[in-house]
N, C-alpha and C. Protein backbone atom coordinates (compact mmCIF):
# COMPACT_ATOMS: atom_id res chain seq x y z
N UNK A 1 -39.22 -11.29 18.09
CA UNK A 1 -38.64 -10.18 17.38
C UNK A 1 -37.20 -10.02 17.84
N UNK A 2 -36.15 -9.96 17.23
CA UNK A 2 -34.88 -9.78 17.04
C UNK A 2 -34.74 -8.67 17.80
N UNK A 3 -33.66 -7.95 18.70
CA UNK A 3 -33.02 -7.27 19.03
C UNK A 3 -33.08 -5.84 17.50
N UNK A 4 -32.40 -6.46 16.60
CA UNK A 4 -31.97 -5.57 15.36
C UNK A 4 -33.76 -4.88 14.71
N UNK A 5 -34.03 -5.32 14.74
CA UNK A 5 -35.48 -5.19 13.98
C UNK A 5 -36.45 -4.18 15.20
N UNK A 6 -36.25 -4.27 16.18
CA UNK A 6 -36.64 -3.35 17.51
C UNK A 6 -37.24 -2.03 17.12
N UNK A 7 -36.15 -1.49 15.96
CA UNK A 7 -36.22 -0.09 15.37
C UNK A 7 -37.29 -0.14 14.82
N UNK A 8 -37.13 -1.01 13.69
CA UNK A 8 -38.17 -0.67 12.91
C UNK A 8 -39.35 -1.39 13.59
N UNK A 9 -39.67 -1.85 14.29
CA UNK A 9 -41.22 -1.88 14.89
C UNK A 9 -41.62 -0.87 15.61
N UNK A 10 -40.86 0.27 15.94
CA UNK A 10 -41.14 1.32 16.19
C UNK A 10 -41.64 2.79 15.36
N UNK A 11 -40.47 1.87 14.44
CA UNK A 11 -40.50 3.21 13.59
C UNK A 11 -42.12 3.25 12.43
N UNK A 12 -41.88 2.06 11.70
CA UNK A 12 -43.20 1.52 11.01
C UNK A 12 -44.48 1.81 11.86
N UNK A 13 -44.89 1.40 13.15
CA UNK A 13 -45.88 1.30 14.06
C UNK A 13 -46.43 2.75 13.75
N UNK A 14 -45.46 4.12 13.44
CA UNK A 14 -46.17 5.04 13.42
C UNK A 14 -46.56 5.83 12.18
N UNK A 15 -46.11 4.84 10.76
CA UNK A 15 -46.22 5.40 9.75
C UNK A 15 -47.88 5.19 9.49
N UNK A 16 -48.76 5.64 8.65
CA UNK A 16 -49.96 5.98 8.40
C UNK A 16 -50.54 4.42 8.27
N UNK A 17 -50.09 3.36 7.72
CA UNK A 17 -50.49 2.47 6.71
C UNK A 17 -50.52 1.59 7.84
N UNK A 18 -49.47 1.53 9.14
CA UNK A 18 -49.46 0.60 10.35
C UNK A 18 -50.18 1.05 11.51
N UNK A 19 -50.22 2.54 11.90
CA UNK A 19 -50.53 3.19 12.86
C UNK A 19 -52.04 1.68 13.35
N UNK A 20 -51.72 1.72 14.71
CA UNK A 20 -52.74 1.09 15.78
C UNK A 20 -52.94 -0.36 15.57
N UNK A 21 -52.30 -1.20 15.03
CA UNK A 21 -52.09 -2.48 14.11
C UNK A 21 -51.29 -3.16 15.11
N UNK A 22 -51.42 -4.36 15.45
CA UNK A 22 -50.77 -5.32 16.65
C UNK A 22 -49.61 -5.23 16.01
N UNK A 23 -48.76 -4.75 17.40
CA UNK A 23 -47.25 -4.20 17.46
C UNK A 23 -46.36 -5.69 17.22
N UNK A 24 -47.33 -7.08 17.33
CA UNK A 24 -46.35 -8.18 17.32
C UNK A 24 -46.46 -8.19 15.95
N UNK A 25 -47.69 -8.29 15.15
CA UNK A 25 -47.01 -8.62 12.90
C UNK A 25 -46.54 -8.06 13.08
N UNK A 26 -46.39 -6.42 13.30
CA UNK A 26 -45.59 -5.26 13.21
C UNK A 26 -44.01 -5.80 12.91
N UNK A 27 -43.82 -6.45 14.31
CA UNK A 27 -42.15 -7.14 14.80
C UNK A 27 -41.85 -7.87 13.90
N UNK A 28 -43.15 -9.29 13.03
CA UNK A 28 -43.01 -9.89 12.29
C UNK A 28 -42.65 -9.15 10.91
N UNK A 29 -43.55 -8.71 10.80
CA UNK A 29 -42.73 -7.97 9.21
C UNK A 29 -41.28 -7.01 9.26
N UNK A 30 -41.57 -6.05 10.42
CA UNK A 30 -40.29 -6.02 10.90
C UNK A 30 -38.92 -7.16 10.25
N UNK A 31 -38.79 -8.11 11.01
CA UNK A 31 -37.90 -9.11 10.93
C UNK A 31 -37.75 -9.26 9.64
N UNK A 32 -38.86 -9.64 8.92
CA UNK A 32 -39.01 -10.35 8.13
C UNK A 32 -38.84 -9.66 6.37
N UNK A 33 -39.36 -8.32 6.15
CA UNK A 33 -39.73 -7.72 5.23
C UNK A 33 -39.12 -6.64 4.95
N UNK A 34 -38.66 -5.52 6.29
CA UNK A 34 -38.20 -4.26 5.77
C UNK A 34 -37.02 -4.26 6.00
N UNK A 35 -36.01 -2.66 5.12
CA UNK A 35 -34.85 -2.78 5.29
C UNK A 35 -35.20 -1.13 5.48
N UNK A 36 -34.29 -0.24 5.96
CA UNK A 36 -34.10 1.39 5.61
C UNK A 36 -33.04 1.56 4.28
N UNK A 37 -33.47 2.03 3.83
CA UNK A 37 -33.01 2.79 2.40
C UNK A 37 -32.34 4.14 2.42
N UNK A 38 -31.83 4.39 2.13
CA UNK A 38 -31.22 5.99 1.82
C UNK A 38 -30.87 6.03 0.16
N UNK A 39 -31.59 7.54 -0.64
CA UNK A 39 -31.04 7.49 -2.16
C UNK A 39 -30.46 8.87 -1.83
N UNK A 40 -30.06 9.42 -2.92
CA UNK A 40 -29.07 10.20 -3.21
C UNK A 40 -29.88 11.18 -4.35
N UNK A 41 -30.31 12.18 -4.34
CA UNK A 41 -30.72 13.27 -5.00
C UNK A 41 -30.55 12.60 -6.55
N UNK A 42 -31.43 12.46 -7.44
CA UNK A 42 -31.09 11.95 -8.84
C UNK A 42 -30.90 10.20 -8.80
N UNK A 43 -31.17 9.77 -7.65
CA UNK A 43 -30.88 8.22 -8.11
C UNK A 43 -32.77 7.68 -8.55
N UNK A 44 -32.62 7.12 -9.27
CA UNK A 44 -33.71 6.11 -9.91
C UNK A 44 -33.77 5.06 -8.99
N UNK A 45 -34.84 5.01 -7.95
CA UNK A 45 -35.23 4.08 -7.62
C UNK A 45 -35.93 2.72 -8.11
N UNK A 46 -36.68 2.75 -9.10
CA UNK A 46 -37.04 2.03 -9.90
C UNK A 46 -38.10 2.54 -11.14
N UNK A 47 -37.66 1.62 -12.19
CA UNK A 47 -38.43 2.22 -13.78
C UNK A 47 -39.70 1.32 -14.48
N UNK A 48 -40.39 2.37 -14.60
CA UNK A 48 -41.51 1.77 -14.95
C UNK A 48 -41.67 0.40 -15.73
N UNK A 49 -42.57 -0.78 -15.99
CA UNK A 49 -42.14 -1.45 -16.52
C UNK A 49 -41.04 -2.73 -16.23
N UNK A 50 -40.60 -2.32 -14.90
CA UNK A 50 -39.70 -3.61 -14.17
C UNK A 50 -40.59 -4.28 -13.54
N UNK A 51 -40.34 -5.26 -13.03
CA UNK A 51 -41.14 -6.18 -11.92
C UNK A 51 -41.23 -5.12 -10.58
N UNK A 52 -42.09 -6.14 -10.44
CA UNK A 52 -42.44 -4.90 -8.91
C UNK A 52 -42.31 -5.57 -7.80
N UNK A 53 -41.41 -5.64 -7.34
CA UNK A 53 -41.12 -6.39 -5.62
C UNK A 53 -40.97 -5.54 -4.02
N UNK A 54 -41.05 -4.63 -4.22
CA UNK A 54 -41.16 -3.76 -3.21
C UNK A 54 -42.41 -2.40 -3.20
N UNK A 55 -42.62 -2.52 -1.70
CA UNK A 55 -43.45 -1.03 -1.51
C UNK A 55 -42.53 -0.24 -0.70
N UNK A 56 -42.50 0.60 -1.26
CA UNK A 56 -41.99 1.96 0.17
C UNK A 56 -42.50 3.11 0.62
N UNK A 57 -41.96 3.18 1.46
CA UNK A 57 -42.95 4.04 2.52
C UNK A 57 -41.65 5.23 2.69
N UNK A 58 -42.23 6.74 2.61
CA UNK A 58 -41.61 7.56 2.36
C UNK A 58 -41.02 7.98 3.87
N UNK A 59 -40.08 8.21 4.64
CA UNK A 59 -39.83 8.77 6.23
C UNK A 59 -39.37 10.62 5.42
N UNK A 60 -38.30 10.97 4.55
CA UNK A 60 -37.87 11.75 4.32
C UNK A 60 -37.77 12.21 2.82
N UNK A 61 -37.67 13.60 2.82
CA UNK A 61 -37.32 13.55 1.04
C UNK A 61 -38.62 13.97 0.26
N UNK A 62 -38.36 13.88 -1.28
CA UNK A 62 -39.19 14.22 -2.27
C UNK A 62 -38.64 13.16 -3.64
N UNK A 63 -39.95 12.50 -3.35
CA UNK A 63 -39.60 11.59 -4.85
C UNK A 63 -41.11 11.67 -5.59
N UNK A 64 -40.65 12.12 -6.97
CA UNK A 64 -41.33 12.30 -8.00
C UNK A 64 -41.41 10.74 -8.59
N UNK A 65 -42.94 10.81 -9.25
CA UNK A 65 -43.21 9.67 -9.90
C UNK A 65 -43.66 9.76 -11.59
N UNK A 66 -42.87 9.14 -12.12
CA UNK A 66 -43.47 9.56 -13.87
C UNK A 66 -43.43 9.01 -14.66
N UNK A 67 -44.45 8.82 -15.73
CA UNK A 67 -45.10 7.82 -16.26
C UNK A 67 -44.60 7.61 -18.04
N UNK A 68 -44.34 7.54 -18.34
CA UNK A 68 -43.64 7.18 -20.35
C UNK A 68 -42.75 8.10 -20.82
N UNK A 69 -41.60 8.01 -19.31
CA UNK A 69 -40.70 9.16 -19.39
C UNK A 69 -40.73 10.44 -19.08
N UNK A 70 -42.36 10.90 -18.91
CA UNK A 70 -42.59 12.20 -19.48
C UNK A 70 -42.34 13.32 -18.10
N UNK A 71 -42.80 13.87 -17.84
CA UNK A 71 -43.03 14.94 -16.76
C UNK A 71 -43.59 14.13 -15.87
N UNK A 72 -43.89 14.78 -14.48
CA UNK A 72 -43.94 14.37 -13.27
C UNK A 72 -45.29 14.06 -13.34
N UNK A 73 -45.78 13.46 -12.57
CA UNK A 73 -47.48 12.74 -12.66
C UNK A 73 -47.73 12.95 -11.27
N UNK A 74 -47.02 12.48 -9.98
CA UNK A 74 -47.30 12.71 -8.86
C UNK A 74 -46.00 13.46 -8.11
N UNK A 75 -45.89 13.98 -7.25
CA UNK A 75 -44.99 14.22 -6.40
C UNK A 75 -45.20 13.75 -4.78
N UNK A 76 -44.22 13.40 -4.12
CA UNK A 76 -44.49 12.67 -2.69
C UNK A 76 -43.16 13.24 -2.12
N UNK A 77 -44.06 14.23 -1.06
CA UNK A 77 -43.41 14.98 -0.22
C UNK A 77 -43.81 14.99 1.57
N UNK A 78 -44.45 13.82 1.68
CA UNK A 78 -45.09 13.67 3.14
C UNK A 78 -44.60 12.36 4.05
N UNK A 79 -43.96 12.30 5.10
CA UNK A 79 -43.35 11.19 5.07
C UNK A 79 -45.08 10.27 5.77
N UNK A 80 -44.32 9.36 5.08
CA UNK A 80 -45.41 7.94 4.95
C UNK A 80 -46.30 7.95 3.81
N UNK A 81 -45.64 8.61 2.97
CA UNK A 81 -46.50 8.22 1.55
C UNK A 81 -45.68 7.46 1.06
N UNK A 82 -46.61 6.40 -0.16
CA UNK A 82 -46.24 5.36 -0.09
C UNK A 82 -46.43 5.49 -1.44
N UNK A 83 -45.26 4.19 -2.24
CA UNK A 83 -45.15 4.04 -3.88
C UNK A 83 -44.53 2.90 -3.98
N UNK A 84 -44.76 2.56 -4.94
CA UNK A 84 -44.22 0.84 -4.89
C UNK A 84 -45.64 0.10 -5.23
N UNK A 85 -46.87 0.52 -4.81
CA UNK A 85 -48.41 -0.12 -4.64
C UNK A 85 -48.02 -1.25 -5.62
N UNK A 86 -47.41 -1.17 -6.98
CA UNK A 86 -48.10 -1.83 -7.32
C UNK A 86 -47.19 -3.20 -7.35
N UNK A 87 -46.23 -3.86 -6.23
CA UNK A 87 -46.03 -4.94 -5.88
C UNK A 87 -46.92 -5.48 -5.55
N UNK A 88 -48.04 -4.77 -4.83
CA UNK A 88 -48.93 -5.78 -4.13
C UNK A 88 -49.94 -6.50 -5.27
N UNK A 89 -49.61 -6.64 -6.34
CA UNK A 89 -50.47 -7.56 -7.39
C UNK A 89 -49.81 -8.63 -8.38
N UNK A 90 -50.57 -9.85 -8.29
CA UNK A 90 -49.38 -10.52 -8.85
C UNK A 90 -48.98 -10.48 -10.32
N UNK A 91 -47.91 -11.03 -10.62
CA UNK A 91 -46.76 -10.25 -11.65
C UNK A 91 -47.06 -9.14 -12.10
N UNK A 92 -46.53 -8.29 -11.10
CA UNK A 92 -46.57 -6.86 -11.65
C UNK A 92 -45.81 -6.63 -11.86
N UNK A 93 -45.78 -5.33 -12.45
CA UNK A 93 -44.61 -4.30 -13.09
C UNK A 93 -45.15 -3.35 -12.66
N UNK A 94 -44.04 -2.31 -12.46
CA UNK A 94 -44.40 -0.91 -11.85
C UNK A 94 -44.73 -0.14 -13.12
N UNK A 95 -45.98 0.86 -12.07
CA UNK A 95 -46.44 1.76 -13.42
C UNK A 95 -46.16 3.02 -13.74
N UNK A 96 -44.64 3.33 -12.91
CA UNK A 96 -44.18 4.51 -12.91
C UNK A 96 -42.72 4.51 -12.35
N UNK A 97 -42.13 5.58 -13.17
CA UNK A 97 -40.84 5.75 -12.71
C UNK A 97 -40.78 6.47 -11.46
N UNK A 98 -39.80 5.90 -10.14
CA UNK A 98 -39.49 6.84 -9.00
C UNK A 98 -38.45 7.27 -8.87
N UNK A 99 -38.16 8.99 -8.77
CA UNK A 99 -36.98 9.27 -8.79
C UNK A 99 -36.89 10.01 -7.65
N UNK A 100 -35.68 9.88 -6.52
CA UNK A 100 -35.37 10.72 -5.81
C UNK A 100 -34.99 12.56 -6.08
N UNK A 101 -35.77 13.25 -5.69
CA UNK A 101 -35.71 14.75 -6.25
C UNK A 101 -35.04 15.48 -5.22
N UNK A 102 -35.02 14.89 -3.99
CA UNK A 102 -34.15 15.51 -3.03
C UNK A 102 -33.66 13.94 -2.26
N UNK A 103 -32.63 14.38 -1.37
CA UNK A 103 -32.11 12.87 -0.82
C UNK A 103 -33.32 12.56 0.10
N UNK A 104 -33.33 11.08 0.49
CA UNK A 104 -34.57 10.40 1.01
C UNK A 104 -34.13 9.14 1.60
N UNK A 105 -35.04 9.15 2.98
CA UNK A 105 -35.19 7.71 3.66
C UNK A 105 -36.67 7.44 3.61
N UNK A 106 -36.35 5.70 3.15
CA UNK A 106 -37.49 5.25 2.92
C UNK A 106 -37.72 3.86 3.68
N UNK A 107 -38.53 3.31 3.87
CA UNK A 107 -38.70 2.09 4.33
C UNK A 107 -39.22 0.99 3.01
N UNK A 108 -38.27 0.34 3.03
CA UNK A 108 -38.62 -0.83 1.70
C UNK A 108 -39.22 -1.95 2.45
N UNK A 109 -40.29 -2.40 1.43
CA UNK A 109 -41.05 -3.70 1.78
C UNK A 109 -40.75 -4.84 1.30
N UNK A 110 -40.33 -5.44 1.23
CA UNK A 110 -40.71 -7.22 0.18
C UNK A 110 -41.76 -7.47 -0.07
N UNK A 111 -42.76 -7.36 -0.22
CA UNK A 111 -44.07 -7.58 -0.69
C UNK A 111 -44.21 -9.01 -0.54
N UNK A 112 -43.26 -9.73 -1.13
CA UNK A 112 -44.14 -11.41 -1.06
C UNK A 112 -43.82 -12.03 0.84
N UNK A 113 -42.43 -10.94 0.87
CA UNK A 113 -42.34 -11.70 2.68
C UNK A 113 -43.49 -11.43 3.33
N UNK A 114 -43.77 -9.45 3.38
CA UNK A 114 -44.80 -9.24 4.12
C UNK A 114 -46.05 -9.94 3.54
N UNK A 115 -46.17 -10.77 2.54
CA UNK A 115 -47.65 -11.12 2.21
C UNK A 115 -47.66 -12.53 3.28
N UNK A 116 -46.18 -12.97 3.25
CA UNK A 116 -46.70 -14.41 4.01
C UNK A 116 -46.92 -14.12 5.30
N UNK A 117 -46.53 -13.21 6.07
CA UNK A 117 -47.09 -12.81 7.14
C UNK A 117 -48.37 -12.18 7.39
N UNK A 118 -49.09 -11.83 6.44
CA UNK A 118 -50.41 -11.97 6.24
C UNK A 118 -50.86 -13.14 6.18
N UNK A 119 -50.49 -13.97 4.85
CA UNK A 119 -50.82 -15.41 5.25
C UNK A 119 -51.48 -16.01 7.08
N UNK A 120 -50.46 -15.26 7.56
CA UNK A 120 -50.56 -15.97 8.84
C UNK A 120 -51.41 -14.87 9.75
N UNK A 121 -51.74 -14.08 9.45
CA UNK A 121 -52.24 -13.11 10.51
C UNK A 121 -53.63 -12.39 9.19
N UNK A 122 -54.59 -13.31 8.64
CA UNK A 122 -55.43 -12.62 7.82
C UNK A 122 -56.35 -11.16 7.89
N UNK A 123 -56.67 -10.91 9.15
CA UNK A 123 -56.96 -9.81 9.58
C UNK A 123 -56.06 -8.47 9.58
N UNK A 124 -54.79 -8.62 9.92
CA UNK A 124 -53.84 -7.51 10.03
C UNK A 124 -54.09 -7.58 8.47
N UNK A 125 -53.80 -8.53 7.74
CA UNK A 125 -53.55 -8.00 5.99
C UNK A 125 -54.35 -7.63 5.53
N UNK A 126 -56.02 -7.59 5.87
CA UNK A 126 -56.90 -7.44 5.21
C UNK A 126 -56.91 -5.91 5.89
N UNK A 127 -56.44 -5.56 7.22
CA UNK A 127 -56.41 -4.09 7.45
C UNK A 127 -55.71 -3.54 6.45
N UNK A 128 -54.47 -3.70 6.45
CA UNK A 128 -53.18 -3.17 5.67
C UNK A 128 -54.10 -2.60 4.13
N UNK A 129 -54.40 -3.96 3.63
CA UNK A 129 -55.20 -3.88 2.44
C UNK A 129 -55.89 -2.68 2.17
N UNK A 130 -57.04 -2.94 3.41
CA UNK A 130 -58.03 -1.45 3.49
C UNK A 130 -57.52 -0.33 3.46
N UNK A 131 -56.44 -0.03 4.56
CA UNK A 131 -55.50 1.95 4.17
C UNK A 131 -54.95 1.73 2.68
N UNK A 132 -54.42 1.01 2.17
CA UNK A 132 -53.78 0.75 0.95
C UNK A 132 -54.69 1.21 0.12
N UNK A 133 -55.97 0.76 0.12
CA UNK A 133 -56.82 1.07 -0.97
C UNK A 133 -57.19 2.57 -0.77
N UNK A 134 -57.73 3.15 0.63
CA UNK A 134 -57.41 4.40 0.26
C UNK A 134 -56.71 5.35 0.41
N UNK A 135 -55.54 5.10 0.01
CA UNK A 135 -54.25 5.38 -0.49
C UNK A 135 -54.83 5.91 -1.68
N UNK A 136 -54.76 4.26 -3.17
CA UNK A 136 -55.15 4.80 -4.09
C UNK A 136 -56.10 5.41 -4.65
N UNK A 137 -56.84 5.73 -3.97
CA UNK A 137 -58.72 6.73 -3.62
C UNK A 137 -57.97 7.72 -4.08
N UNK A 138 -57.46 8.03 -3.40
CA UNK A 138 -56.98 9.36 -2.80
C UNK A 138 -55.99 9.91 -3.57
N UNK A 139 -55.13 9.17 -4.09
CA UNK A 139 -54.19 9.56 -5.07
C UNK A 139 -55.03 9.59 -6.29
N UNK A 140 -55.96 8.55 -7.16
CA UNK A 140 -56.43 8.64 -7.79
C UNK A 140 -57.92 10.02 -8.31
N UNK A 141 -58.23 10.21 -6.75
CA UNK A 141 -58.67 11.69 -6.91
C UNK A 141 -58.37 12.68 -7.38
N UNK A 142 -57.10 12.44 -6.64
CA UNK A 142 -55.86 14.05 -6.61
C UNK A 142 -55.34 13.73 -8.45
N UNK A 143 -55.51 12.78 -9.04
CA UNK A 143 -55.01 12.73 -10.18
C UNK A 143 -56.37 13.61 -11.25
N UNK A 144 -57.30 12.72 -10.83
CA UNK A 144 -58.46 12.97 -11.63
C UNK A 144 -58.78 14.47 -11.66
N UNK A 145 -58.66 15.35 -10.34
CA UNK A 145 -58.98 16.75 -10.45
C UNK A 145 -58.21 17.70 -11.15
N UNK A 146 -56.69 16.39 -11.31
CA UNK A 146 -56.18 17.56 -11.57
C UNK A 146 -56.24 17.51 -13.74
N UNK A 147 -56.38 16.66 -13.95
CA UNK A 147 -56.56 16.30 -15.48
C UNK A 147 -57.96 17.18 -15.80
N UNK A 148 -58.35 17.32 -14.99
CA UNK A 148 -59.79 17.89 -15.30
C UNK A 148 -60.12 19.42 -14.94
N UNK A 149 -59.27 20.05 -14.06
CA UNK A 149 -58.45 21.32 -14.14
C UNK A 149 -58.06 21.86 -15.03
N UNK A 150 -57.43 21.23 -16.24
CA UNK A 150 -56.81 21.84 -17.44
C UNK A 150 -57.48 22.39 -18.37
C-alpha cells in the first residue's frame, strides 16, 4: 500500500460496507479503486440511463436519487450510504438520477478495479457482496412501505 492511499484505508475501513474486512484488500482497493470526490450543491452526479462505472459511498451531504426525471424516490442523508449499486452488474446503466442537494464528500469506486481485486481475494468480495445485498433489502423495503402508505 502506497504512502498516498494510507487515508483512504482508514477512512473506507470504517464505512458500513468495509467495517471488520482485512485492512490489507482494504489498502488494495484503496490503491487501486477509490478517489475522494467533492460536488457542489446542484451538481448531477450522474443520469439515469448512462453506463454505470462507479459506486459511492456517501462520507457527507444529501444526495437525492430520481427516477424518469420525476420527484425524489430516495433521499441519502447518512454517511456511508451508498448509490452507484448498480455498477456492480454487467453492462449496466444506472437506474436513477443522483443529485447533490447539499454539498458532499463521497468516496468513488471503479467497480471493475475493485472487482479485480476480488478476483484475487474471493472471500472479501463475496463479503462485500453480502452487505451490498442488504443494502438493497433495505432500501427496497423502505421503498415498498412507502408506495404502500399512500
Amino acid at each position: 500500500m502506497n504512502e498516498k492511499s494510507r487515508g483512504w484505508e482508514l477512512r473506507i475501513t470504517e464505512m458500513d460496507l468495509f467495517t471488520g474486512l482485512d485492512v490489507n484488500v482494504m489498502g488494495e482497493i484503496a490503491d487501486a479503486a477509490c478517489t475522494e470526490e467533492t460536488y457542489s450543491k446542484g451538481t448531477l452526479i450522474f443520469n439515469e440511463g448512462e453506463s454505470a462505472k462507479a459506486l459511492y459511498i456517501l462520507g457527507k451531504g444529501t444526495v437525492d436519487l430520481k427516477i424518469g426525471g420525476g420527484k425524489t424516490v430516495y433521499r441519502l442523508t447518512d454517511e456511508s450510504d451508498i448509490f452507484g449499486w448498480s455498477s456492480l452488474v454487467q453492462n449496466a446503466q444506472y437506474t436513477a438520477t443522483a443529485i447533490a442537494t447539499a454539498d458532499i464528500q463521497a468516496v468513488k469506486i471503479d467497480t471493475r478495479k475493485m472487482n479485480r481485486v476480488f478476483d484475487d481475494n474471493p472471500a472479501f468480495g463475496l463479503a462485500v457482496y453480502r452487505r451490498l445485498s442488504a443494502v438493497f433489502n433495505k432500501r427496497l423495503a423502505n421503498i415498498y412501505h412507502r408506495f404502500l402508505s399512500v
